[in-house]
PDB file of N, CA and C in Angstrom:
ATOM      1  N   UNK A   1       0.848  -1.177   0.000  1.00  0.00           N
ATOM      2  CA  UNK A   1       0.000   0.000   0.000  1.00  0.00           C
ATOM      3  C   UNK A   1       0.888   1.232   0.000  1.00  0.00           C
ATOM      4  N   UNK A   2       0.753   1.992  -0.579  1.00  0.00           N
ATOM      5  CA  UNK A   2       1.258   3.304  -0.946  1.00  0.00           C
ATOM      6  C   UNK A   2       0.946   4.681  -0.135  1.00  0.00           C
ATOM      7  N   UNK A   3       0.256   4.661   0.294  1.00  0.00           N
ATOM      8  CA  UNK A   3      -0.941   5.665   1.141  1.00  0.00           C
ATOM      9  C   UNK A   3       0.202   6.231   1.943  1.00  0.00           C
ATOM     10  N   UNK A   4       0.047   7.159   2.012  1.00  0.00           N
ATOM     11  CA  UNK A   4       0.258   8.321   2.648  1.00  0.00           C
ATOM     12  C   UNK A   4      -0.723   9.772   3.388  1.00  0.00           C
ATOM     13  N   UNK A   5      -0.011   9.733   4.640  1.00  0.00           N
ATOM     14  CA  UNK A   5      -1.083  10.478   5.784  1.00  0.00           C
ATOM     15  C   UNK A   5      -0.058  11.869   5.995  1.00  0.00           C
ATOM     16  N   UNK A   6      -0.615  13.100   5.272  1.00  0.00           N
ATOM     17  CA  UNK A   6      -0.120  14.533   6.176  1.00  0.00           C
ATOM     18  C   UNK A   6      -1.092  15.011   6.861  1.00  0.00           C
ATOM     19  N   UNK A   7      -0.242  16.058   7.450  1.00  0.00           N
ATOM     20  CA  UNK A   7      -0.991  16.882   8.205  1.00  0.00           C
ATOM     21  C   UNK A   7      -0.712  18.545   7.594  1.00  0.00           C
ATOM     22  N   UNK A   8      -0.486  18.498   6.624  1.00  0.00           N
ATOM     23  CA  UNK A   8      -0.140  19.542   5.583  1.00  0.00           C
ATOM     24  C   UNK A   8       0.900  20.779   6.526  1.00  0.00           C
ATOM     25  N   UNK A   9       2.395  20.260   5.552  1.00  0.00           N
ATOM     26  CA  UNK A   9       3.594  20.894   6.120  1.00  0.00           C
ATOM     27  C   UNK A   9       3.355  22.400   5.946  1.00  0.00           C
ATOM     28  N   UNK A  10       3.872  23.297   6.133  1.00  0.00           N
ATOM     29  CA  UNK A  10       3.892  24.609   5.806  1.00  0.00           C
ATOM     30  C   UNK A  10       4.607  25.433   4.502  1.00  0.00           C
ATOM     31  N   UNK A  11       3.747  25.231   3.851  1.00  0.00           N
ATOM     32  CA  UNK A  11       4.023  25.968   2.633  1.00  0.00           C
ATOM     33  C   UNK A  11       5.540  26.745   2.431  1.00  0.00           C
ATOM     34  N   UNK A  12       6.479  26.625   1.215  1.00  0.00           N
ATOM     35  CA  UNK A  12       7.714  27.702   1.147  1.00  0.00           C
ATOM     36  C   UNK A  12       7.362  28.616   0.541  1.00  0.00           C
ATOM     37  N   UNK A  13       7.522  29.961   1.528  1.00  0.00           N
ATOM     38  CA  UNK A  13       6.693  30.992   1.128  1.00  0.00           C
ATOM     39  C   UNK A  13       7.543  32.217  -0.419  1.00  0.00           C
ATOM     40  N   UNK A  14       8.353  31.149  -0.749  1.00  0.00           N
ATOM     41  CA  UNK A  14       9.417  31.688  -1.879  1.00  0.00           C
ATOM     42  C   UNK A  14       8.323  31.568  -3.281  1.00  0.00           C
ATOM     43  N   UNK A  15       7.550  30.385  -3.232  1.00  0.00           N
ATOM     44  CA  UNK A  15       6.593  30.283  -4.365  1.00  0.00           C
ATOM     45  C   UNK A  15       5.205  30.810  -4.158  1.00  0.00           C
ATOM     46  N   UNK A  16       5.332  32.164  -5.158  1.00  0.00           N
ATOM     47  CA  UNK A  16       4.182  32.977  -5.292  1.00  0.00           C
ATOM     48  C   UNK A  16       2.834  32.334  -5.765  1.00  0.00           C
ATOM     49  N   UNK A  17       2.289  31.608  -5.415  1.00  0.00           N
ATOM     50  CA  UNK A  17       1.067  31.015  -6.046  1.00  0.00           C
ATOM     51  C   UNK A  17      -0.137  31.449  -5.262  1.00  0.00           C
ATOM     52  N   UNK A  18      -1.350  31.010  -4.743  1.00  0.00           N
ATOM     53  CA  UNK A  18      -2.669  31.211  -4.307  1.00  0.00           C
ATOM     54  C   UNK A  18      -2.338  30.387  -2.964  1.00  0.00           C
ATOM     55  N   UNK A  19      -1.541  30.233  -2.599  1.00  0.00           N
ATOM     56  CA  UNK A  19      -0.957  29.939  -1.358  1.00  0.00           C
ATOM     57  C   UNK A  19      -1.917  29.441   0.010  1.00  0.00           C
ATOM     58  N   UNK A  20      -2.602  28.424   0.065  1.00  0.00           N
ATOM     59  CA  UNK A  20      -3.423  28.246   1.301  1.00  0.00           C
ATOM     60  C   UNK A  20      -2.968  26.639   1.728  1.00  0.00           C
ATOM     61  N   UNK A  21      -3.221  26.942   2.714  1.00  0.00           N
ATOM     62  CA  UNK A  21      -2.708  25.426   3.319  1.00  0.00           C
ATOM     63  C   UNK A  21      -4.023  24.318   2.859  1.00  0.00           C
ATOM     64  N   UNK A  22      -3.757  23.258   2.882  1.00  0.00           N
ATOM     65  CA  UNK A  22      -5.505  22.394   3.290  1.00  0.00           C
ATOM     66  C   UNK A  22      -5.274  22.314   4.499  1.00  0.00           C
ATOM     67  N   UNK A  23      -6.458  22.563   5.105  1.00  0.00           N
ATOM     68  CA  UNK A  23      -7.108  22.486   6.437  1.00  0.00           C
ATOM     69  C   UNK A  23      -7.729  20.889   7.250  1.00  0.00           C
ATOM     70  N   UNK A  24      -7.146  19.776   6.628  1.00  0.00           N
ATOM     71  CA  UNK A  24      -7.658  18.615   6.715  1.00  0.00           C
ATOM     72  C   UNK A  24      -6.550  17.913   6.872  1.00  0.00           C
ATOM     73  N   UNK A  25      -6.033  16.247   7.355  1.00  0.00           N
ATOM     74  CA  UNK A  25      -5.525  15.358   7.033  1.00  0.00           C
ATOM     75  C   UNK A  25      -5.841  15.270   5.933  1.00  0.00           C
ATOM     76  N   UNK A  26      -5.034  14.465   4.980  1.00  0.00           N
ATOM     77  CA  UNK A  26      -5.721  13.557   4.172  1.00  0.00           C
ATOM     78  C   UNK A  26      -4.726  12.307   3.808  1.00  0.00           C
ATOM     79  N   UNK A  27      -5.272  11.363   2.865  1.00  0.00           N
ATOM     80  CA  UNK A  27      -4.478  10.544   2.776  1.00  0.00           C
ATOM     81  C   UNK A  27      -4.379   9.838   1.373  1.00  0.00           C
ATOM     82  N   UNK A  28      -3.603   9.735   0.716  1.00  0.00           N
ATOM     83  CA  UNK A  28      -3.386   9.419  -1.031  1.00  0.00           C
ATOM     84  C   UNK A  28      -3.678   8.223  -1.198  1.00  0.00           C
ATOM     85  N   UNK A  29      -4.576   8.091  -2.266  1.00  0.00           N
ATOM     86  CA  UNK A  29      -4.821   7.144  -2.962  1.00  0.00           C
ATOM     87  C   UNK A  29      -4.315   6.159  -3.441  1.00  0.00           C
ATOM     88  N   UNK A  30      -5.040   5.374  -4.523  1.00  0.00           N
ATOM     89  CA  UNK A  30      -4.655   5.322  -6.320  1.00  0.00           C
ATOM     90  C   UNK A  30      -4.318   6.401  -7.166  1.00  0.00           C
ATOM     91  N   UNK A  31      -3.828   5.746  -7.951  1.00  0.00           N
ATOM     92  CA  UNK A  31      -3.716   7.158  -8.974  1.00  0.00           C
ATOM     93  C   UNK A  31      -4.573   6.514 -10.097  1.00  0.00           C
ATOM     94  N   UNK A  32      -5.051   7.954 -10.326  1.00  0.00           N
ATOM     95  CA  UNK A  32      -6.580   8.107 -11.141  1.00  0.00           C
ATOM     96  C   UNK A  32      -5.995   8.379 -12.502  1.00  0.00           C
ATOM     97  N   UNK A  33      -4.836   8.818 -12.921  1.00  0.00           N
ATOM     98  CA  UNK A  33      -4.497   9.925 -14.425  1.00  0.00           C
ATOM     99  C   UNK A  33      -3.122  10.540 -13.897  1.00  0.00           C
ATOM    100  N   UNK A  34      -2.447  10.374 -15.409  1.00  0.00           N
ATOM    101  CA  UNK A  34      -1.354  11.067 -15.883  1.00  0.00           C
ATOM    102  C   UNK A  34      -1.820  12.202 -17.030  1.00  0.00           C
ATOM    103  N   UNK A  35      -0.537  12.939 -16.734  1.00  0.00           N
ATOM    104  CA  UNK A  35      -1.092  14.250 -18.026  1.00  0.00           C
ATOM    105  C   UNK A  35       0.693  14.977 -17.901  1.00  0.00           C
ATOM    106  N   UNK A  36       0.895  15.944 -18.827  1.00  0.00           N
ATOM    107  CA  UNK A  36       1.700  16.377 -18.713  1.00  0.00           C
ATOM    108  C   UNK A  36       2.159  17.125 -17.698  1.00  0.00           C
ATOM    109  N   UNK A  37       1.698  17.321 -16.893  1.00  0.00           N
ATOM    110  CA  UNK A  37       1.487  18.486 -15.502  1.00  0.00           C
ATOM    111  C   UNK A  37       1.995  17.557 -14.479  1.00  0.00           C
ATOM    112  N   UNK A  38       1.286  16.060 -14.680  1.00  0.00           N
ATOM    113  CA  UNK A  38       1.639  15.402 -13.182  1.00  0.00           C
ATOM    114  C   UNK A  38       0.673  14.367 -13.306  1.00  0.00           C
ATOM    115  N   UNK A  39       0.305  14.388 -11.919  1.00  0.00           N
ATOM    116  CA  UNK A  39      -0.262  12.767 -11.672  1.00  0.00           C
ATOM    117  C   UNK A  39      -1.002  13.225 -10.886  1.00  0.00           C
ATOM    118  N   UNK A  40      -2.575  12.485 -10.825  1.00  0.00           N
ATOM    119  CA  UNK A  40      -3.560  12.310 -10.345  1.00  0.00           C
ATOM    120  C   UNK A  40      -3.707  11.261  -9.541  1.00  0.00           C
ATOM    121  N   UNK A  41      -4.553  11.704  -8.134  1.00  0.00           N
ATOM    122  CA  UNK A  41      -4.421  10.518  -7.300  1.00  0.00           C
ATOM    123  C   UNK A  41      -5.694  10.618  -6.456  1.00  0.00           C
ATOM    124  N   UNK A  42      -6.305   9.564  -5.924  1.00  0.00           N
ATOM    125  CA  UNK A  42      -7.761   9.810  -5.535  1.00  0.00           C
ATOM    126  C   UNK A  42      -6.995   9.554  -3.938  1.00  0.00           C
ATOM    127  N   UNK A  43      -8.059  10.663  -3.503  1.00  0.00           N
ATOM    128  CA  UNK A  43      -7.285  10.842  -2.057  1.00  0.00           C
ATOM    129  C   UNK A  43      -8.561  11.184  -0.984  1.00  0.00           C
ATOM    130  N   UNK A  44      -8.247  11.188   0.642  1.00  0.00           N
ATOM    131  CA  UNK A  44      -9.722  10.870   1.676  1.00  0.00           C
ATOM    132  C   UNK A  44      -9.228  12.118   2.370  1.00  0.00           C
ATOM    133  N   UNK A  45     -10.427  12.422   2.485  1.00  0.00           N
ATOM    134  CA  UNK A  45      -9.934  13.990   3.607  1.00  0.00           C
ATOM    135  C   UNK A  45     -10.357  12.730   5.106  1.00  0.00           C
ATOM    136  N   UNK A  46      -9.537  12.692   5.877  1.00  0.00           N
ATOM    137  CA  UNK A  46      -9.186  11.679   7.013  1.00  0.00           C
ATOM    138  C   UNK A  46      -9.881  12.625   8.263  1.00  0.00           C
ATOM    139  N   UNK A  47     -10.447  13.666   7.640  1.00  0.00           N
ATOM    140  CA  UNK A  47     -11.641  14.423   8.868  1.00  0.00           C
ATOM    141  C   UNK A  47     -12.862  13.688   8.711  1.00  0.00           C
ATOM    142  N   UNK A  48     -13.338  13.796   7.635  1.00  0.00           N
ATOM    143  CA  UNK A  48     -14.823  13.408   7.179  1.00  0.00           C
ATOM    144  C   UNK A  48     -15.282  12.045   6.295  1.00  0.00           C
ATOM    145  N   UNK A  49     -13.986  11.913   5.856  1.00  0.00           N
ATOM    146  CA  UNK A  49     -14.323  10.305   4.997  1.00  0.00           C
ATOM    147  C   UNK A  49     -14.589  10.523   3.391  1.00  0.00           C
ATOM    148  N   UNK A  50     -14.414  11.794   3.409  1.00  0.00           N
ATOM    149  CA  UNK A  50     -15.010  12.598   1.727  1.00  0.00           C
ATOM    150  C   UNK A  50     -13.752  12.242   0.637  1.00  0.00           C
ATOM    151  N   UNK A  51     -14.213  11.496  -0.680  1.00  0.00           N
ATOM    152  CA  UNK A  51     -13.011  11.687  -1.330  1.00  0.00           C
ATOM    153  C   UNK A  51     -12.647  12.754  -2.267  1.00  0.00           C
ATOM    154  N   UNK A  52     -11.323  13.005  -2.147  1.00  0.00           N
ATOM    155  CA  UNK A  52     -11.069  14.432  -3.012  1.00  0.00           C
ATOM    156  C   UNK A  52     -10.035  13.578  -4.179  1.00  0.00           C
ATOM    157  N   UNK A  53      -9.486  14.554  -4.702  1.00  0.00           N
ATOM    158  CA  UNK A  53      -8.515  14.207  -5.740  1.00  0.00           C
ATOM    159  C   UNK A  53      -7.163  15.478  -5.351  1.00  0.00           C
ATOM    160  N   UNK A  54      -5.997  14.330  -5.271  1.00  0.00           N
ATOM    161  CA  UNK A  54      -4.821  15.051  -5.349  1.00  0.00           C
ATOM    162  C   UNK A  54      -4.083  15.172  -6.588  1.00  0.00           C
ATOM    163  N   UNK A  55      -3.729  16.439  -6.612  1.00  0.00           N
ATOM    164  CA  UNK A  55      -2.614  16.320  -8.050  1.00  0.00           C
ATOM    165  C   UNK A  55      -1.374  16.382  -7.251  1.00  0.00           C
ATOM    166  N   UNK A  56      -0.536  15.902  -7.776  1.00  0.00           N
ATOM    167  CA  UNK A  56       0.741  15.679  -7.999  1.00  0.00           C
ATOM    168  C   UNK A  56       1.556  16.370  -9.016  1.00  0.00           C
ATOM    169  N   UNK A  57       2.517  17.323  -9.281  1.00  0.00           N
ATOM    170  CA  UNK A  57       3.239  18.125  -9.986  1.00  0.00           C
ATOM    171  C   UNK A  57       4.998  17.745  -9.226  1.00  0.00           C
ATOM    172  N   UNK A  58       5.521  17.805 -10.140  1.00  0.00           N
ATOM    173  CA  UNK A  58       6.600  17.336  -9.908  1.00  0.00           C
ATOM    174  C   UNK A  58       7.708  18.999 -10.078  1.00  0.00           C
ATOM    175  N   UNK A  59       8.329  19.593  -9.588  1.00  0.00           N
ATOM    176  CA  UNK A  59       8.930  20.726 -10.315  1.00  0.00           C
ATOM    177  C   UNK A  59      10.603  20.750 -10.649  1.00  0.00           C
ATOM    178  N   UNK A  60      10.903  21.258 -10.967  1.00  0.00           N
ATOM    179  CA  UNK A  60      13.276  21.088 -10.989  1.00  0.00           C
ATOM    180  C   UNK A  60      13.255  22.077 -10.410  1.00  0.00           C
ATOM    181  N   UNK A  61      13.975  21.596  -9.824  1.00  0.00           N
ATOM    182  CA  UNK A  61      15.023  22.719  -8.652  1.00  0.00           C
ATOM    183  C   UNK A  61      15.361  24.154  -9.553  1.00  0.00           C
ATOM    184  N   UNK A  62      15.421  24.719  -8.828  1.00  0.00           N
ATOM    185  CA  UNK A  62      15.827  25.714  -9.646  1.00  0.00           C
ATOM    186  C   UNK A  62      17.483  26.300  -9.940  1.00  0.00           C
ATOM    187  N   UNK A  63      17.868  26.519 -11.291  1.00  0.00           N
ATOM    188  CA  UNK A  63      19.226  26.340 -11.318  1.00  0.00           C
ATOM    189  C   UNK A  63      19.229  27.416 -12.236  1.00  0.00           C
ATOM    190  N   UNK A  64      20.678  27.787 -12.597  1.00  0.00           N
ATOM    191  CA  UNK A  64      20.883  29.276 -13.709  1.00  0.00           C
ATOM    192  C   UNK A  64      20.392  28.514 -15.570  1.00  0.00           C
ATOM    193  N   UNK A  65      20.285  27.016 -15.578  1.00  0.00           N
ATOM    194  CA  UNK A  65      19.837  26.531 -16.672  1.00  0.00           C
ATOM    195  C   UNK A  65      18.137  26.456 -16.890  1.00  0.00           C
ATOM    196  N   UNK A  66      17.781  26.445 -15.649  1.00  0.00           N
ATOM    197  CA  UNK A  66      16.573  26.244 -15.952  1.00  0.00           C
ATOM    198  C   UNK A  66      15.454  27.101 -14.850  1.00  0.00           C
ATOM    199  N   UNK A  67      16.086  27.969 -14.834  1.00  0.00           N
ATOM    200  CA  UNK A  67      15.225  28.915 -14.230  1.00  0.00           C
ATOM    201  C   UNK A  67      14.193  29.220 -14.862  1.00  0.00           C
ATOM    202  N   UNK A  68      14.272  29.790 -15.853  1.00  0.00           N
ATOM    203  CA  UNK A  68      12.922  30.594 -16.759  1.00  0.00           C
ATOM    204  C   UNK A  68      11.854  29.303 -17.144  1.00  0.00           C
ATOM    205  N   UNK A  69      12.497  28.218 -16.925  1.00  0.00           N
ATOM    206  CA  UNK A  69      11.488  26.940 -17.231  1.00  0.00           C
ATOM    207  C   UNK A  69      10.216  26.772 -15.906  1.00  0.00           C
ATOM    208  N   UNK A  70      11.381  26.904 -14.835  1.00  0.00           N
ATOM    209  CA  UNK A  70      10.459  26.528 -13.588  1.00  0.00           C
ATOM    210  C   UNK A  70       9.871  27.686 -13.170  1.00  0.00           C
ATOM    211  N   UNK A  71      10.388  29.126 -13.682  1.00  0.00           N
ATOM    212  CA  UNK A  71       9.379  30.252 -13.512  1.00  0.00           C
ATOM    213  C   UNK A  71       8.108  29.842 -14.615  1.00  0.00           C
ATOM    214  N   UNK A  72       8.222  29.226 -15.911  1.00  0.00           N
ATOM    215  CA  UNK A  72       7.357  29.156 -16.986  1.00  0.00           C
ATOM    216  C   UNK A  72       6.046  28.564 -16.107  1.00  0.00           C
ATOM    217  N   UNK A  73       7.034  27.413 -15.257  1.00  0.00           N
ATOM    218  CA  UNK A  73       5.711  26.030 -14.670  1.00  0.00           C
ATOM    219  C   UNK A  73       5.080  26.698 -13.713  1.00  0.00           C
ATOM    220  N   UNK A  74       5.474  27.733 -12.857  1.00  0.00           N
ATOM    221  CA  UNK A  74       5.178  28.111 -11.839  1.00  0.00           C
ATOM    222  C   UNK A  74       3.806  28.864 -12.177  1.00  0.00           C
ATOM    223  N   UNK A  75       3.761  29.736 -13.478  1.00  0.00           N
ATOM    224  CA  UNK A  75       2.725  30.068 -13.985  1.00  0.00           C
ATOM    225  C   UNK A  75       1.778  29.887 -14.724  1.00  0.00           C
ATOM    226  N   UNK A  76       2.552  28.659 -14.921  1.00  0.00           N
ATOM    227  CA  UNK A  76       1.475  27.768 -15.419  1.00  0.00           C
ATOM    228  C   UNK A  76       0.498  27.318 -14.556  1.00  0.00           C
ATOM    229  N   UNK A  77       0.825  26.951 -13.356  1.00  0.00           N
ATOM    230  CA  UNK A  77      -0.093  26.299 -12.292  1.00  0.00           C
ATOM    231  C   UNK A  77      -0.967  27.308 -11.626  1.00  0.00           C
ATOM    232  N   UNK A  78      -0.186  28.302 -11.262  1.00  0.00           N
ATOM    233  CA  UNK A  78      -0.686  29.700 -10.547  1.00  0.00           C
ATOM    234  C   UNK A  78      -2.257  30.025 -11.606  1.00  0.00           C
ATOM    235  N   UNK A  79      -2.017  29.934 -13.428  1.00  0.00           N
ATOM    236  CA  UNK A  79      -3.074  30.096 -13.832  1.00  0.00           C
ATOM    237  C   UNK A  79      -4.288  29.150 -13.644  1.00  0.00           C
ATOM    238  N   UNK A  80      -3.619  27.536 -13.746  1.00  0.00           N
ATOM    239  CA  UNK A  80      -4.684  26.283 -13.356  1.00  0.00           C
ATOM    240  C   UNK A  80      -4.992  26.965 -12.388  1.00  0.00           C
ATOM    241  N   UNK A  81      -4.711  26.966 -11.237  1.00  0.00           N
ATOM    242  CA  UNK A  81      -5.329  27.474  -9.921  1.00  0.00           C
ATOM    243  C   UNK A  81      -6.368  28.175 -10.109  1.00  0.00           C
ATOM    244  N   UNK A  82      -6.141  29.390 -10.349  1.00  0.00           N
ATOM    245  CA  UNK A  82      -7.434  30.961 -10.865  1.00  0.00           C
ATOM    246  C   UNK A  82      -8.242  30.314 -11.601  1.00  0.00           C
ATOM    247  N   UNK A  83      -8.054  29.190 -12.395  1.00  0.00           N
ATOM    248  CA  UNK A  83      -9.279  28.677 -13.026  1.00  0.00           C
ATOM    249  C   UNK A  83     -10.024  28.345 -12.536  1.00  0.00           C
ATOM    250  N   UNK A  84      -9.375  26.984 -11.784  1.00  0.00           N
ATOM    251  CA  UNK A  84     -10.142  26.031 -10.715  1.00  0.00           C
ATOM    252  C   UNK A  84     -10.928  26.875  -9.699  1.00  0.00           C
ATOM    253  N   UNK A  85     -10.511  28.115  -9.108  1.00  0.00           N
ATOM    254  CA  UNK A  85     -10.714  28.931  -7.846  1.00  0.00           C
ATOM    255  C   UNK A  85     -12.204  29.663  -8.735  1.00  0.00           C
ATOM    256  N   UNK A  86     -12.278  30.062  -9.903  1.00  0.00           N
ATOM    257  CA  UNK A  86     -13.323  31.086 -10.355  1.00  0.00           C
ATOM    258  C   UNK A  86     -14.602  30.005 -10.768  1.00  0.00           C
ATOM    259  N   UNK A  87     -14.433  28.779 -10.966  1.00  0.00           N
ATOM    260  CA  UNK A  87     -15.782  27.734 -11.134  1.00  0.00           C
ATOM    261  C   UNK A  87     -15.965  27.142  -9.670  1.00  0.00           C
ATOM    262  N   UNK A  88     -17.556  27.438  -9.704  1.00  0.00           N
ATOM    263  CA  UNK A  88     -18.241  26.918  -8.585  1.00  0.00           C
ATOM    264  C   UNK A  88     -19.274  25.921  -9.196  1.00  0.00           C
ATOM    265  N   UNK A  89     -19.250  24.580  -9.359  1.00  0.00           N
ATOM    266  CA  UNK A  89     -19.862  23.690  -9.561  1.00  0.00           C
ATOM    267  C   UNK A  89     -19.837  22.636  -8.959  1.00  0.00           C
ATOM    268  N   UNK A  90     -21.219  21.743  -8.561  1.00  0.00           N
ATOM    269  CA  UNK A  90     -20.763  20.310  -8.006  1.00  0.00           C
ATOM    270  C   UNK A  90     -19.810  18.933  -8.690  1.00  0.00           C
ATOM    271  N   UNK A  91     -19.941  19.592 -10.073  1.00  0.00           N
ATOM    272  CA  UNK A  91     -19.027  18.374 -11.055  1.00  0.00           C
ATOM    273  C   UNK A  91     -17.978  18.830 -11.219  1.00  0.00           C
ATOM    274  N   UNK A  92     -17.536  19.932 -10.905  1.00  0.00           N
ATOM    275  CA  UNK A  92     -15.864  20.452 -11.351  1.00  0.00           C
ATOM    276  C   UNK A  92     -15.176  20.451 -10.228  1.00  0.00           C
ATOM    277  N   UNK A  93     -14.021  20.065 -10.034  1.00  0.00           N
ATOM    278  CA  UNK A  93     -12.774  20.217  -8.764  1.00  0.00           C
ATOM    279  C   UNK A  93     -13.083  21.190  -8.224  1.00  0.00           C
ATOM    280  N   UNK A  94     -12.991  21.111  -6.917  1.00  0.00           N
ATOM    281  CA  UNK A  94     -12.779  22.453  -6.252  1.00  0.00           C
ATOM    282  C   UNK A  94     -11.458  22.745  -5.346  1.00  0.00           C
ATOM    283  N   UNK A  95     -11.080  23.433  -5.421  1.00  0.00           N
ATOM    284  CA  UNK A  95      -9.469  23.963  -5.005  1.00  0.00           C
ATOM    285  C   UNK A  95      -9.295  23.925  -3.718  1.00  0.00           C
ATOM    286  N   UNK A  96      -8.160  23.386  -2.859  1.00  0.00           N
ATOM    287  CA  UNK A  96      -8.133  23.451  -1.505  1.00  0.00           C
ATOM    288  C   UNK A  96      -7.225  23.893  -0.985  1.00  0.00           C
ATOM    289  N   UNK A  97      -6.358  23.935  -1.393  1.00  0.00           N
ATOM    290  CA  UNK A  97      -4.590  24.457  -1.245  1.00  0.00           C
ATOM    291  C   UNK A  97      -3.516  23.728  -1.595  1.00  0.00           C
ATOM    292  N   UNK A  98      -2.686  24.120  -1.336  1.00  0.00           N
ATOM    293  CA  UNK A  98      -1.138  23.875  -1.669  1.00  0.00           C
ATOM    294  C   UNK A  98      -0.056  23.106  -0.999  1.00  0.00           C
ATOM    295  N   UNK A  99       0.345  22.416  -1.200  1.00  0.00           N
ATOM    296  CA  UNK A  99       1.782  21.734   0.096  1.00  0.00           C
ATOM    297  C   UNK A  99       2.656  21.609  -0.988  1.00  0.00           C
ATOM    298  N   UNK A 100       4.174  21.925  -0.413  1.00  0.00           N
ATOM    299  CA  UNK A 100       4.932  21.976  -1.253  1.00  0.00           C
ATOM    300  C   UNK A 100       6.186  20.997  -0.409  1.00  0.00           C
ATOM    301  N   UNK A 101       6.617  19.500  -1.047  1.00  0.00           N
ATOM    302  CA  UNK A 101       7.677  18.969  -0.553  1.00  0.00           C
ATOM    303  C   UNK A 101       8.807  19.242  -1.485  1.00  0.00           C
ATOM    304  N   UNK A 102       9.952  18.625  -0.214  1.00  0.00           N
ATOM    305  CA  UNK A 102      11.335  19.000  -1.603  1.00  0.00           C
ATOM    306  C   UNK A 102      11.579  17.408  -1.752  1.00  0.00           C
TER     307      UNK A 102
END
């Protein structure tokens, strides 16, 4: 079993994104989907029993070669985010926050 239990670490406040913690345990799945972005994983908020979906994004360190890449990704996601954050529907994702491991 693969599963994994946080208690959602504290964000590095170096990456400018929509920045909120999740407010829940939770605990990782299966994985549901690959895509170019990352990996999808069906995951339990370990408060309530509710299942959510985690993404997974993988990023590179940041280096003098590939800086402007991981600034590129950074805004890339920052825009997914504002998407996800401006639809309010029961069939579409809804956004919960951010954890960032190294």
């Amino acid at each position: 079993n693969n599963a994994t239990t946080t208690n959602g670490p504290t964000p590095d406040p170096v990456i400018s994104l929509k920045m909120r913690n999740i407010d829940f345990p939770w605990r990782r799945g299966t994985r549901i989907g690959r895509g170019g972005a990352g990996v999808a994983f069906r995951a339990i908020n370990c408060s309530n029993g509710s299942i959510v979906c985690m993404k997974e994004i993988h990023l590179s360190p940041i280096n003098s070669s590939s800086s402007s890449a991981y600034q590129r990704n950074l805004r890339r996601i920052a825009e997914e985010i504002d998407m996800i954050m401006s639809i309010n529907h029961p069939n579409i994702v809804r956004y919960f926050g951010i954890e960032k491991y190294k």
